[in-house]
PDB file of N, CA and C in Angstrom:
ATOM      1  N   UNK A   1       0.837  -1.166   0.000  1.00  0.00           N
ATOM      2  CA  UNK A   1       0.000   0.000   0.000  1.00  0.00           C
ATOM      3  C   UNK A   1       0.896   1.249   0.000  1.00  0.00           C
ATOM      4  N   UNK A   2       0.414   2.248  -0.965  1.00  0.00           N
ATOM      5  CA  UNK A   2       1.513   3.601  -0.900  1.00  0.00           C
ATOM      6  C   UNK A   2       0.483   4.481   0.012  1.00  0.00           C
ATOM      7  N   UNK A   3       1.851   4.765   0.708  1.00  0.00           N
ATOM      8  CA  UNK A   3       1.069   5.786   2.082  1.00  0.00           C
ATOM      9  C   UNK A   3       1.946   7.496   1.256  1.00  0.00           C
ATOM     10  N   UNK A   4       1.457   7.996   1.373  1.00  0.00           N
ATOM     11  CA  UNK A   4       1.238   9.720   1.039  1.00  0.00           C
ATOM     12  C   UNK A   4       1.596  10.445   2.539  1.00  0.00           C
ATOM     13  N   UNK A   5       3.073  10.966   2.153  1.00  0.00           N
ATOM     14  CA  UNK A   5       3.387  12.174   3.409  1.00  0.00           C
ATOM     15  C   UNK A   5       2.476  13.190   3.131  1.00  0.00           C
ATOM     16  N   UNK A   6       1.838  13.751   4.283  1.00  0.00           N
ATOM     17  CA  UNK A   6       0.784  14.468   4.440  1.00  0.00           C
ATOM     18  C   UNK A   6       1.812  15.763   5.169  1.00  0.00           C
ATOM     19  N   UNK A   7       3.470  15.935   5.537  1.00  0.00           N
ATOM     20  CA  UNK A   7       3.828  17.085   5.846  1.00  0.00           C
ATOM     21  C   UNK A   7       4.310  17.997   4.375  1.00  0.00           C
ATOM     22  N   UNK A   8       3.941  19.092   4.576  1.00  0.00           N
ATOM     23  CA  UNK A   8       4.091  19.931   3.601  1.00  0.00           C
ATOM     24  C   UNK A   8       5.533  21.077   4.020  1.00  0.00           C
ATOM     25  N   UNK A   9       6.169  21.289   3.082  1.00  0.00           N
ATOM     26  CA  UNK A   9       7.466  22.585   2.735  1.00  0.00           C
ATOM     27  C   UNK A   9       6.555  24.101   3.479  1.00  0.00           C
ATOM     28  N   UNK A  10       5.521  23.944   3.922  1.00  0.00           N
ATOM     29  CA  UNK A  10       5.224  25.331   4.765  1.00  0.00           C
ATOM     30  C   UNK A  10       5.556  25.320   6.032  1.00  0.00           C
ATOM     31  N   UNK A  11       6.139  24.311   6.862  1.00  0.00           N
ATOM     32  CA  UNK A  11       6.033  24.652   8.081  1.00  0.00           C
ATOM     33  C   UNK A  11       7.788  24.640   8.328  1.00  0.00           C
ATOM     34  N   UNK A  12       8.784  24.737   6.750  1.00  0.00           N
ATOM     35  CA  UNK A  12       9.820  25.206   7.217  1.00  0.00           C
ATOM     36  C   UNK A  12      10.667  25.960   6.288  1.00  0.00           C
ATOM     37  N   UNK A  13       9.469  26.083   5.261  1.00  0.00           N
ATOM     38  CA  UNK A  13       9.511  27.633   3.659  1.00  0.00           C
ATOM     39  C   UNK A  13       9.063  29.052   4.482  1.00  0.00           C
ATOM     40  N   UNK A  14      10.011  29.708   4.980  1.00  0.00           N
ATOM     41  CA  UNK A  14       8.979  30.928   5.415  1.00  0.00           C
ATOM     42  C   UNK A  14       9.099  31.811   3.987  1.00  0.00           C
ATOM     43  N   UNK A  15       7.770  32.307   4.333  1.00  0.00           N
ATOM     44  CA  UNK A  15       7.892  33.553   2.835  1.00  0.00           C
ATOM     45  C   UNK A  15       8.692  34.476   3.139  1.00  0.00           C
ATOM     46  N   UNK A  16       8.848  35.384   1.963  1.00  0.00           N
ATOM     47  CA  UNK A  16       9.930  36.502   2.291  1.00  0.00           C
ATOM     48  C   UNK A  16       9.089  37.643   2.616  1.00  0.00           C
ATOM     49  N   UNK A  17       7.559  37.727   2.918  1.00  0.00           N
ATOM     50  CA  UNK A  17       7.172  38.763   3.554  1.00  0.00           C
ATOM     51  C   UNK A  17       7.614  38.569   5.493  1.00  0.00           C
ATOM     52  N   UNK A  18       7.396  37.346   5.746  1.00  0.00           N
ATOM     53  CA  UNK A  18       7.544  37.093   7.153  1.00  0.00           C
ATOM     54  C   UNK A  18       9.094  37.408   7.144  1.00  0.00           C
ATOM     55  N   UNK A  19       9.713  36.823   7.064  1.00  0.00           N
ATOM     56  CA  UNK A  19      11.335  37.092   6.849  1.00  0.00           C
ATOM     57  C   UNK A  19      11.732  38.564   7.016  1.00  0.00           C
ATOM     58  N   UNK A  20      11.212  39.432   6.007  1.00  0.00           N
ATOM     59  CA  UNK A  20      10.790  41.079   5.727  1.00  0.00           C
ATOM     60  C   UNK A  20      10.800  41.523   7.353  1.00  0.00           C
ATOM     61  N   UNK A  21       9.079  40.905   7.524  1.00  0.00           N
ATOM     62  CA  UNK A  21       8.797  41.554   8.936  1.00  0.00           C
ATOM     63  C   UNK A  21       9.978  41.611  10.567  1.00  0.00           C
ATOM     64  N   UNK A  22       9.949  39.682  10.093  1.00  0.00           N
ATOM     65  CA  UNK A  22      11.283  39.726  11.165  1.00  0.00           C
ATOM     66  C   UNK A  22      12.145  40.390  11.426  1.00  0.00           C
ATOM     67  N   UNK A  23      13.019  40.976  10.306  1.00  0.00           N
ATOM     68  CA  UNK A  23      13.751  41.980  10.022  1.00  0.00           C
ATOM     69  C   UNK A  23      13.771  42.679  10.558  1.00  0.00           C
ATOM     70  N   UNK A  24      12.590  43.553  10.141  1.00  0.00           N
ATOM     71  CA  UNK A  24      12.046  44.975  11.161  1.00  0.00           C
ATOM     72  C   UNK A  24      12.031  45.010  12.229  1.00  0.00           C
ATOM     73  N   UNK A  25      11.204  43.671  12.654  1.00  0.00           N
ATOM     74  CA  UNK A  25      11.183  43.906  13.682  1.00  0.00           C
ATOM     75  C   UNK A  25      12.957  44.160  14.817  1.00  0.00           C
ATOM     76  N   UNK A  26      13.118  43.064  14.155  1.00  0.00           N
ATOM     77  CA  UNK A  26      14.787  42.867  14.952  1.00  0.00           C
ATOM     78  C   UNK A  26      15.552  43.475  14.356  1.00  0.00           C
ATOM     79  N   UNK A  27      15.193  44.575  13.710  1.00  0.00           N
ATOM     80  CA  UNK A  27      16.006  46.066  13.709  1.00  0.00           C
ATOM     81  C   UNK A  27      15.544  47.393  14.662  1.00  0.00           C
ATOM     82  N   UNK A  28      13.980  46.954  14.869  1.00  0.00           N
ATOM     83  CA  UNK A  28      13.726  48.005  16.166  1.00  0.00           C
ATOM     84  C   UNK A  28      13.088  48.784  15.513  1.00  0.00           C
ATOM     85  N   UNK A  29      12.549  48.583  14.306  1.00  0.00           N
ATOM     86  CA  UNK A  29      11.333  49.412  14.045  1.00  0.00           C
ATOM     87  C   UNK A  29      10.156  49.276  14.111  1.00  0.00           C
ATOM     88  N   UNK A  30       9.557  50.123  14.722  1.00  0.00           N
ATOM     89  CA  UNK A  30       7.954  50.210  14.805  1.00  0.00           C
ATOM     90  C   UNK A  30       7.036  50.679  14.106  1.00  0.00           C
ATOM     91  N   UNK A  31       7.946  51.615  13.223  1.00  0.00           N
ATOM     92  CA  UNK A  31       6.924  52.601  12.481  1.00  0.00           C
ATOM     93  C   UNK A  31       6.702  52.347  11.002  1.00  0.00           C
ATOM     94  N   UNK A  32       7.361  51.027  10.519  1.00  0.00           N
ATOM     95  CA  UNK A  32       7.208  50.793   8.877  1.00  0.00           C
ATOM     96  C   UNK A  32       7.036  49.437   8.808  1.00  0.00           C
ATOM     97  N   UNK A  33       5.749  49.285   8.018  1.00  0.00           N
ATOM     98  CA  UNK A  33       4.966  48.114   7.274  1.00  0.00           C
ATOM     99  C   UNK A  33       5.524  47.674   6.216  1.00  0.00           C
ATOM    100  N   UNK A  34       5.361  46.270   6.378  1.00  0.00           N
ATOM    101  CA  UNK A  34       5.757  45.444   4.939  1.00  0.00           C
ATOM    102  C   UNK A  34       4.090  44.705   4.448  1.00  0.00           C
ATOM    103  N   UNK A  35       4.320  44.115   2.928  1.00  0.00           N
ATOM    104  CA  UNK A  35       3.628  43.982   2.327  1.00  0.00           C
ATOM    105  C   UNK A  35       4.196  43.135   1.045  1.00  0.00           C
ATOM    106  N   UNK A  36       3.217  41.940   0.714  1.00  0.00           N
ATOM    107  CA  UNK A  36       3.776  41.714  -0.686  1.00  0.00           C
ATOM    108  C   UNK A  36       2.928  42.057  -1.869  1.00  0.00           C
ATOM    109  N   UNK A  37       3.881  42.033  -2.465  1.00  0.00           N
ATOM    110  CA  UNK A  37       3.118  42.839  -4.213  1.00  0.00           C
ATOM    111  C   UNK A  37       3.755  42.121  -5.208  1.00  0.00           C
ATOM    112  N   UNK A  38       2.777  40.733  -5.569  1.00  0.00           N
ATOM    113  CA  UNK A  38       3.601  39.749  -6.673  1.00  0.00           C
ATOM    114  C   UNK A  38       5.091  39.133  -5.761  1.00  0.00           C
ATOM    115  N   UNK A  39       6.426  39.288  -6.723  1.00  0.00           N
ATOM    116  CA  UNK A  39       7.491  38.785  -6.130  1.00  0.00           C
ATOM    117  C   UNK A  39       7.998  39.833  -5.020  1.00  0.00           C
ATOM    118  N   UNK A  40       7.474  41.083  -5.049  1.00  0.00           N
ATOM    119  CA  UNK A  40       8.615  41.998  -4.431  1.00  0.00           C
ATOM    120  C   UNK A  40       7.711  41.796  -2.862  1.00  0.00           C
ATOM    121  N   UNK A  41       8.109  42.919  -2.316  1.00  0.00           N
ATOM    122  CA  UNK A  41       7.605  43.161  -0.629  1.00  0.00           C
ATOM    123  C   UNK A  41       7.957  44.557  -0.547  1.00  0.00           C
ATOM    124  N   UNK A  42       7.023  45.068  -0.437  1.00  0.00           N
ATOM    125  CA  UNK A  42       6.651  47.032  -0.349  1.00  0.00           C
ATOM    126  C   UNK A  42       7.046  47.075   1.143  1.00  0.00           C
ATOM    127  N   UNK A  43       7.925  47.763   1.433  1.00  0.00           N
ATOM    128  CA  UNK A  43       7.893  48.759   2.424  1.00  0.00           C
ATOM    129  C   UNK A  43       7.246  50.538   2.818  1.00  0.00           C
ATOM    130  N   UNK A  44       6.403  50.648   3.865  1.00  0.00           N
ATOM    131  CA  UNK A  44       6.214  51.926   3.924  1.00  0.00           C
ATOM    132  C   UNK A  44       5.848  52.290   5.119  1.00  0.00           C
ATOM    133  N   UNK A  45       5.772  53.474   5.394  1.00  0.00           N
ATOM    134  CA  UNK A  45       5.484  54.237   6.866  1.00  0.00           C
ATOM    135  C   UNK A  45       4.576  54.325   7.187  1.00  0.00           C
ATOM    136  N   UNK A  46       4.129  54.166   8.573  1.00  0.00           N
ATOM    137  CA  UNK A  46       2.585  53.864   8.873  1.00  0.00           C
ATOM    138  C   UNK A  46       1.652  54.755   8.422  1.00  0.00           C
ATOM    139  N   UNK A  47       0.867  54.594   8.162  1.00  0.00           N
ATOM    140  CA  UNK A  47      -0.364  55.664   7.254  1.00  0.00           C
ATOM    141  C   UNK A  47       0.159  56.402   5.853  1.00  0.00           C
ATOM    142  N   UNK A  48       1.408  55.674   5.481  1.00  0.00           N
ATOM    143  CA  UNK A  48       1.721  56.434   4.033  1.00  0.00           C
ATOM    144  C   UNK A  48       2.199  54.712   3.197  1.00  0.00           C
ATOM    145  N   UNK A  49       2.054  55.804   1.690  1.00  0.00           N
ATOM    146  CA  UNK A  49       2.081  54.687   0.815  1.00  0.00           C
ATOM    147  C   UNK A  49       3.350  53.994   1.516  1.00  0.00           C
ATOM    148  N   UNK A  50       3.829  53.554   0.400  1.00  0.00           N
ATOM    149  CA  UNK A  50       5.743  52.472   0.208  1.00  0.00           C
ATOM    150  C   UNK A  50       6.192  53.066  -0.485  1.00  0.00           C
ATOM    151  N   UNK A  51       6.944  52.911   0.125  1.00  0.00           N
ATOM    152  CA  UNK A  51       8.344  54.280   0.018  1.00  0.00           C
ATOM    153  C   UNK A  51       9.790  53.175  -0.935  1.00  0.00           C
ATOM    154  N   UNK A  52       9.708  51.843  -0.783  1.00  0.00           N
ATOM    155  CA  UNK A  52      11.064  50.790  -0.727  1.00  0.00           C
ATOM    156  C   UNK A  52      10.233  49.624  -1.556  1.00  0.00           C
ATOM    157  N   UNK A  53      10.831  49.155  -2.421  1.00  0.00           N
ATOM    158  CA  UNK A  53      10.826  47.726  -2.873  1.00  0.00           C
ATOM    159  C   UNK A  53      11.547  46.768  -2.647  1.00  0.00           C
ATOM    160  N   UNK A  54      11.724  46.002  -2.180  1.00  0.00           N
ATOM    161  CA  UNK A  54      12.558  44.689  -1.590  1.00  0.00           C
ATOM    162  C   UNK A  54      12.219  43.785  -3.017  1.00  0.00           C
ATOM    163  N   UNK A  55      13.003  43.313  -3.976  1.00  0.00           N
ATOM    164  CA  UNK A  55      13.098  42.677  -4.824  1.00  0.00           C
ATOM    165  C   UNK A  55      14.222  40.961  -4.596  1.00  0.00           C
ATOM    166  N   UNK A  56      13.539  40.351  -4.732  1.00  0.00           N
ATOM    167  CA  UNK A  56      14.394  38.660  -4.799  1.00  0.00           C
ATOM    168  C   UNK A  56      15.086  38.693  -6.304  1.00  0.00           C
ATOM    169  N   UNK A  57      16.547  38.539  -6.332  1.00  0.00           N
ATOM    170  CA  UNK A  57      16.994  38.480  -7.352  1.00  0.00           C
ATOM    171  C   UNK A  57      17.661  36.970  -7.650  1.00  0.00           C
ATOM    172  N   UNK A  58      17.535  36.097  -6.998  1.00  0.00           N
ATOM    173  CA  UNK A  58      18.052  34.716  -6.801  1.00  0.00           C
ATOM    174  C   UNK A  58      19.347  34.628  -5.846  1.00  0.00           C
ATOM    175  N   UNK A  59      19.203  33.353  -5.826  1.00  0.00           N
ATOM    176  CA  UNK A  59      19.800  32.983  -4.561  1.00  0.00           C
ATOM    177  C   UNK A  59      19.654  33.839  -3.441  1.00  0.00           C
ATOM    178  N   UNK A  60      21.192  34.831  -2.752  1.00  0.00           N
ATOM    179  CA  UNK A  60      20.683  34.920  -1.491  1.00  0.00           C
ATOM    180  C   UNK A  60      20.963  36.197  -1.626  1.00  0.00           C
ATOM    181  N   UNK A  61      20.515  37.122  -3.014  1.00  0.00           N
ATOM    182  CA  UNK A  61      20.574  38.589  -3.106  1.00  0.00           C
ATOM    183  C   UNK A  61      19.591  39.399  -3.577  1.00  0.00           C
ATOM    184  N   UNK A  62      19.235  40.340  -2.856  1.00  0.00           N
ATOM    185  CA  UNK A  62      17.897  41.230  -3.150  1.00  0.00           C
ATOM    186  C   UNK A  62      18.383  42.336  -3.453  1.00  0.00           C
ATOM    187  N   UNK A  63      17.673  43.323  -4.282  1.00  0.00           N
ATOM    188  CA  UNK A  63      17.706  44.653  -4.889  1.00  0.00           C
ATOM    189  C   UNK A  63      16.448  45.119  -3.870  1.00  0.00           C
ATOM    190  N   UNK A  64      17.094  46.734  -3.519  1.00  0.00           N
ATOM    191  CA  UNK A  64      16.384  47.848  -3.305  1.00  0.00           C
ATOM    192  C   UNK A  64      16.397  49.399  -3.946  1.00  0.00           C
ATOM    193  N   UNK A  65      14.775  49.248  -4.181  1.00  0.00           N
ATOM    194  CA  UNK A  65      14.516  50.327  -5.312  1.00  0.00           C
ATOM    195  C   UNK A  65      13.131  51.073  -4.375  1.00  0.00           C
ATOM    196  N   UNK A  66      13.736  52.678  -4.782  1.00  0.00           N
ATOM    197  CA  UNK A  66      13.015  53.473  -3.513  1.00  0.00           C
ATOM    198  C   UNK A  66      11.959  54.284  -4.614  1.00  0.00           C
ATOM    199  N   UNK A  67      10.804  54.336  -4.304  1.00  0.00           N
ATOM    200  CA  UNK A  67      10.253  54.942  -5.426  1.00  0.00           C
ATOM    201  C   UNK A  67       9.964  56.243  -5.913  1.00  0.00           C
ATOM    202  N   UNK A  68       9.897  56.339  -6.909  1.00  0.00           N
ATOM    203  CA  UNK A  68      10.278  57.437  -7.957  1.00  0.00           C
ATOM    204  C   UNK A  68       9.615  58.566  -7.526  1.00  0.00           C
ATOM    205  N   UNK A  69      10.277  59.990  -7.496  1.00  0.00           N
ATOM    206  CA  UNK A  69       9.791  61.015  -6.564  1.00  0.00           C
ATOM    207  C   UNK A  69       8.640  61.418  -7.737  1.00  0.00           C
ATOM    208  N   UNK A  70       8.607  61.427  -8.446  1.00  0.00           N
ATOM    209  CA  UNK A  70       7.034  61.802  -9.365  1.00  0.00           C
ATOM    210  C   UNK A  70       5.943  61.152  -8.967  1.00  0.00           C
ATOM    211  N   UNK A  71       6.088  59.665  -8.929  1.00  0.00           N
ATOM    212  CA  UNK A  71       5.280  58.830  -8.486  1.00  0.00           C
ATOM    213  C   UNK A  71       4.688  58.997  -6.621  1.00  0.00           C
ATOM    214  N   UNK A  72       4.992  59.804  -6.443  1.00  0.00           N
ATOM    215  CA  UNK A  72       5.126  60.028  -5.191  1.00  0.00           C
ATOM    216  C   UNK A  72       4.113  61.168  -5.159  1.00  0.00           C
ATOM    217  N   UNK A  73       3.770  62.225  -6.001  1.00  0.00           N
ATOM    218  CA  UNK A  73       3.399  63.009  -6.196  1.00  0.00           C
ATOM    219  C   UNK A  73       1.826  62.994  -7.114  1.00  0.00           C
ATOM    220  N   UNK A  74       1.931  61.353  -8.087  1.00  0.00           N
ATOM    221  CA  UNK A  74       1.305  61.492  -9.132  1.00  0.00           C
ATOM    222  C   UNK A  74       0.161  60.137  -8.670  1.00  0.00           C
ATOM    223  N   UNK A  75       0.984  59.599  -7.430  1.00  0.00           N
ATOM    224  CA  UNK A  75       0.322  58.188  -6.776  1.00  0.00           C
ATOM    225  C   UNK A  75       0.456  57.110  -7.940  1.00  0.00           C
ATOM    226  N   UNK A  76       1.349  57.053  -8.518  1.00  0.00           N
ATOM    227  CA  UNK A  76       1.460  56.076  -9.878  1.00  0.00           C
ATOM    228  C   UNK A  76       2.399  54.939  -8.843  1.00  0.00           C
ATOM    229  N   UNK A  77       3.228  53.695  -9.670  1.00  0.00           N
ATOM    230  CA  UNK A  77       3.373  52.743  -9.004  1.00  0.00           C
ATOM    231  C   UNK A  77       5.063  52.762  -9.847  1.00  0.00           C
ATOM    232  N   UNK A  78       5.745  54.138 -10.175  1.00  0.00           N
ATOM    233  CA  UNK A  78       7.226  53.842 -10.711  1.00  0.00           C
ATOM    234  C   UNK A  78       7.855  54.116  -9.640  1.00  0.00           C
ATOM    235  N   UNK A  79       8.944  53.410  -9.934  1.00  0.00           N
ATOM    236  CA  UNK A  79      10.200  53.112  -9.020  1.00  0.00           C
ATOM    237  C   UNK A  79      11.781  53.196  -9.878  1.00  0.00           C
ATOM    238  N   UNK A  80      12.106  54.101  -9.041  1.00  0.00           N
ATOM    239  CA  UNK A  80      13.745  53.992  -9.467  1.00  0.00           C
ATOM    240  C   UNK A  80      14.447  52.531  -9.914  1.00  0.00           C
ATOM    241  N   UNK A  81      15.369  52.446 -10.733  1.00  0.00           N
ATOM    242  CA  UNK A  81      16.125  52.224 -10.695  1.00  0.00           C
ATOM    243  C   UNK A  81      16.997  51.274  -9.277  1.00  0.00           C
ATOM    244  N   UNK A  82      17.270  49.924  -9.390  1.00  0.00           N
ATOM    245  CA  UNK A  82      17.556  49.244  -7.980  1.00  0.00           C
ATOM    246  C   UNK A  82      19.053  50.350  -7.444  1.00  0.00           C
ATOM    247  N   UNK A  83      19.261  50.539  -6.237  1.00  0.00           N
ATOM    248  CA  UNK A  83      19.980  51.644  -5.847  1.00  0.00           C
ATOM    249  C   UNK A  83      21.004  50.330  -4.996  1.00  0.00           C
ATOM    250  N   UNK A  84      20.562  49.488  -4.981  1.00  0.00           N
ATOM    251  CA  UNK A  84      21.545  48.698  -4.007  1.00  0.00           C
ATOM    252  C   UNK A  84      21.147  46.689  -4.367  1.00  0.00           C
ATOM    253  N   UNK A  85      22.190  46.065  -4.077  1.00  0.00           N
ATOM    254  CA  UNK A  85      22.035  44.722  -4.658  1.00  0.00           C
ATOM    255  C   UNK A  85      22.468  44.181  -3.078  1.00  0.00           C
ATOM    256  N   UNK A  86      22.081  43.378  -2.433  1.00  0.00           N
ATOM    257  CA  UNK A  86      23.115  42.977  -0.939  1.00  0.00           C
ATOM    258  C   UNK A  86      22.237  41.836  -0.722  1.00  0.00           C
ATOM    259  N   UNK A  87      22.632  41.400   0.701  1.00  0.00           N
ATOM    260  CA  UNK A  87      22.042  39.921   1.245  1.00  0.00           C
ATOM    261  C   UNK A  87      20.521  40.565   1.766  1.00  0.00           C
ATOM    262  N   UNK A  88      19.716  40.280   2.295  1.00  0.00           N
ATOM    263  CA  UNK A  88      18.287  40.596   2.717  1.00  0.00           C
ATOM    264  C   UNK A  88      18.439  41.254   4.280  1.00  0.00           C
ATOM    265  N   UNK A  89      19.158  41.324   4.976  1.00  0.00           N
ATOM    266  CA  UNK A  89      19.251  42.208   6.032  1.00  0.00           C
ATOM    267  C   UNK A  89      19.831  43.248   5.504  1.00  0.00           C
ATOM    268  N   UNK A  90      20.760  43.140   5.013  1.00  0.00           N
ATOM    269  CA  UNK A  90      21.552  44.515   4.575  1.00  0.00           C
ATOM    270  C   UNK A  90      20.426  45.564   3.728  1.00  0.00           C
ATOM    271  N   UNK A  91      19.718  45.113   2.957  1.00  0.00           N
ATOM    272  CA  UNK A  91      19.190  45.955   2.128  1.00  0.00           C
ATOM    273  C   UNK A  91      17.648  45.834   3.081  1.00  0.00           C
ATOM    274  N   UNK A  92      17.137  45.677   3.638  1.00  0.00           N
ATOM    275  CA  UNK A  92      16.026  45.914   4.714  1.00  0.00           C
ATOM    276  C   UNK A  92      16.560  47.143   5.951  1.00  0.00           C
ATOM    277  N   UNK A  93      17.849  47.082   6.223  1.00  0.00           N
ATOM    278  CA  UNK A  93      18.620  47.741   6.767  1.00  0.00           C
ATOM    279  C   UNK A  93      18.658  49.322   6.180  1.00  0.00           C
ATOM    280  N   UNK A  94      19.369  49.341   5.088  1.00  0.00           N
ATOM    281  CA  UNK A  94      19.416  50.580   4.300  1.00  0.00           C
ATOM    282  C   UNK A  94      18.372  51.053   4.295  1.00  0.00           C
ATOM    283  N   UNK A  95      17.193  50.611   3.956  1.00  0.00           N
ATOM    284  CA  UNK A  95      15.615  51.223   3.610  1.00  0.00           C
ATOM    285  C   UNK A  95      15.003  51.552   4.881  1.00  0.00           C
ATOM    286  N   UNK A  96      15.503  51.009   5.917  1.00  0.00           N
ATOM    287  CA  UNK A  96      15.181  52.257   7.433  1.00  0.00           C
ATOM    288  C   UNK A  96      15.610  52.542   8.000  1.00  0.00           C
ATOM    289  N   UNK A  97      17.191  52.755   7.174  1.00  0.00           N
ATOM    290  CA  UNK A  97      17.741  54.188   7.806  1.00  0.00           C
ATOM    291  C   UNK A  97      17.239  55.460   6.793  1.00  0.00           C
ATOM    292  N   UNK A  98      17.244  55.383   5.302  1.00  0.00           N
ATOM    293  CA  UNK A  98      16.613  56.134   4.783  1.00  0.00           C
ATOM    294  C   UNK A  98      15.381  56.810   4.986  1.00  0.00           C
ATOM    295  N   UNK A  99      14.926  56.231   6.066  1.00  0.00           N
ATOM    296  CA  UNK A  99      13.128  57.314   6.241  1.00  0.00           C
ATOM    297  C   UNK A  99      13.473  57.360   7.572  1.00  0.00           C
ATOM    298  N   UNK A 100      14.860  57.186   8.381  1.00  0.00           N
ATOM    299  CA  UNK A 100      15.425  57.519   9.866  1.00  0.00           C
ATOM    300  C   UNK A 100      13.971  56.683  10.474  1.00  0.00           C
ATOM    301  N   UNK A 101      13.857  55.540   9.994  1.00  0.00           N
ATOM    302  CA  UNK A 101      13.557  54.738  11.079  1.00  0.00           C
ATOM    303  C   UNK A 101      14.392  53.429  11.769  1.00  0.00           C
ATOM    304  N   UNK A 102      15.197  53.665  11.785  1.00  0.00           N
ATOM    305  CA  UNK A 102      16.260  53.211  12.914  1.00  0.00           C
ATOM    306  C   UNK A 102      17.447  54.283  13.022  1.00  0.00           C
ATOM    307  N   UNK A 103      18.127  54.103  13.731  1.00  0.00           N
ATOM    308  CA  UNK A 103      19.776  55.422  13.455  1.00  0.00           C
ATOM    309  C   UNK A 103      20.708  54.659  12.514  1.00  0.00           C
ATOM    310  N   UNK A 104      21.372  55.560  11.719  1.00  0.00           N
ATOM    311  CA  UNK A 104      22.156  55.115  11.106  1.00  0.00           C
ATOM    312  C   UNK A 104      23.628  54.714  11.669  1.00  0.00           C
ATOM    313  N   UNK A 105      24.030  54.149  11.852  1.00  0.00           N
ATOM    314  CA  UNK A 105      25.703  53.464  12.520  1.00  0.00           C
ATOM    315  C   UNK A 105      26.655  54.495  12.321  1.00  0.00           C
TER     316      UNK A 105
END
């Protein structure tokens, strides 16, 4: 008789929004939300849009792209240009010191 594993890759796949959050959190911020949007994960400040894109570029390196100051103005959904390529703390890192939500080192 074929017996069927009934455990599934979720209870040790975390997504990269949870991952995201962890981050934050264990960087000591309180004041900026994550979010996913398709592959990426939006960062933004409480009661304002997203300010940061957290992009998966394979393996164990993500791009951050801060969005486009028109779009900011025009509520459209462009984004710069990736401003930084690093491991997933590092570039979760950069994106809150940029809106001084953590201190910068």
């Amino acid at each position: 008789m074929l017996q069927v594993s009934t455990s599934t890759r979720t209870s040790t796949h975390r997504t990269l929004l949870a991952r995201v959050t962890d981050a934050v959190d264990a960087l000591g911020s309180s004041t900026v939300w994550a979010k996913s949007s398709g592959p990426h994960v939006l960062l933004g400040l409480r009661g304002r849009e997203a300010y940061a894109r957290l992009t998966p570029l394979g393996g164990a390196s993500y791009g951050l792209a801060f969005r486009a100051i028109e779009a900011q103005t025009a509520h459209t959904n462009a984004w710069e240009p990736l401003l930084l390529v690093d491991d997933l703390l590092s570039v979760i890192e950069h994106a809150l010191v940029a809106v001084d939500a953590i201190p910068a080192e």
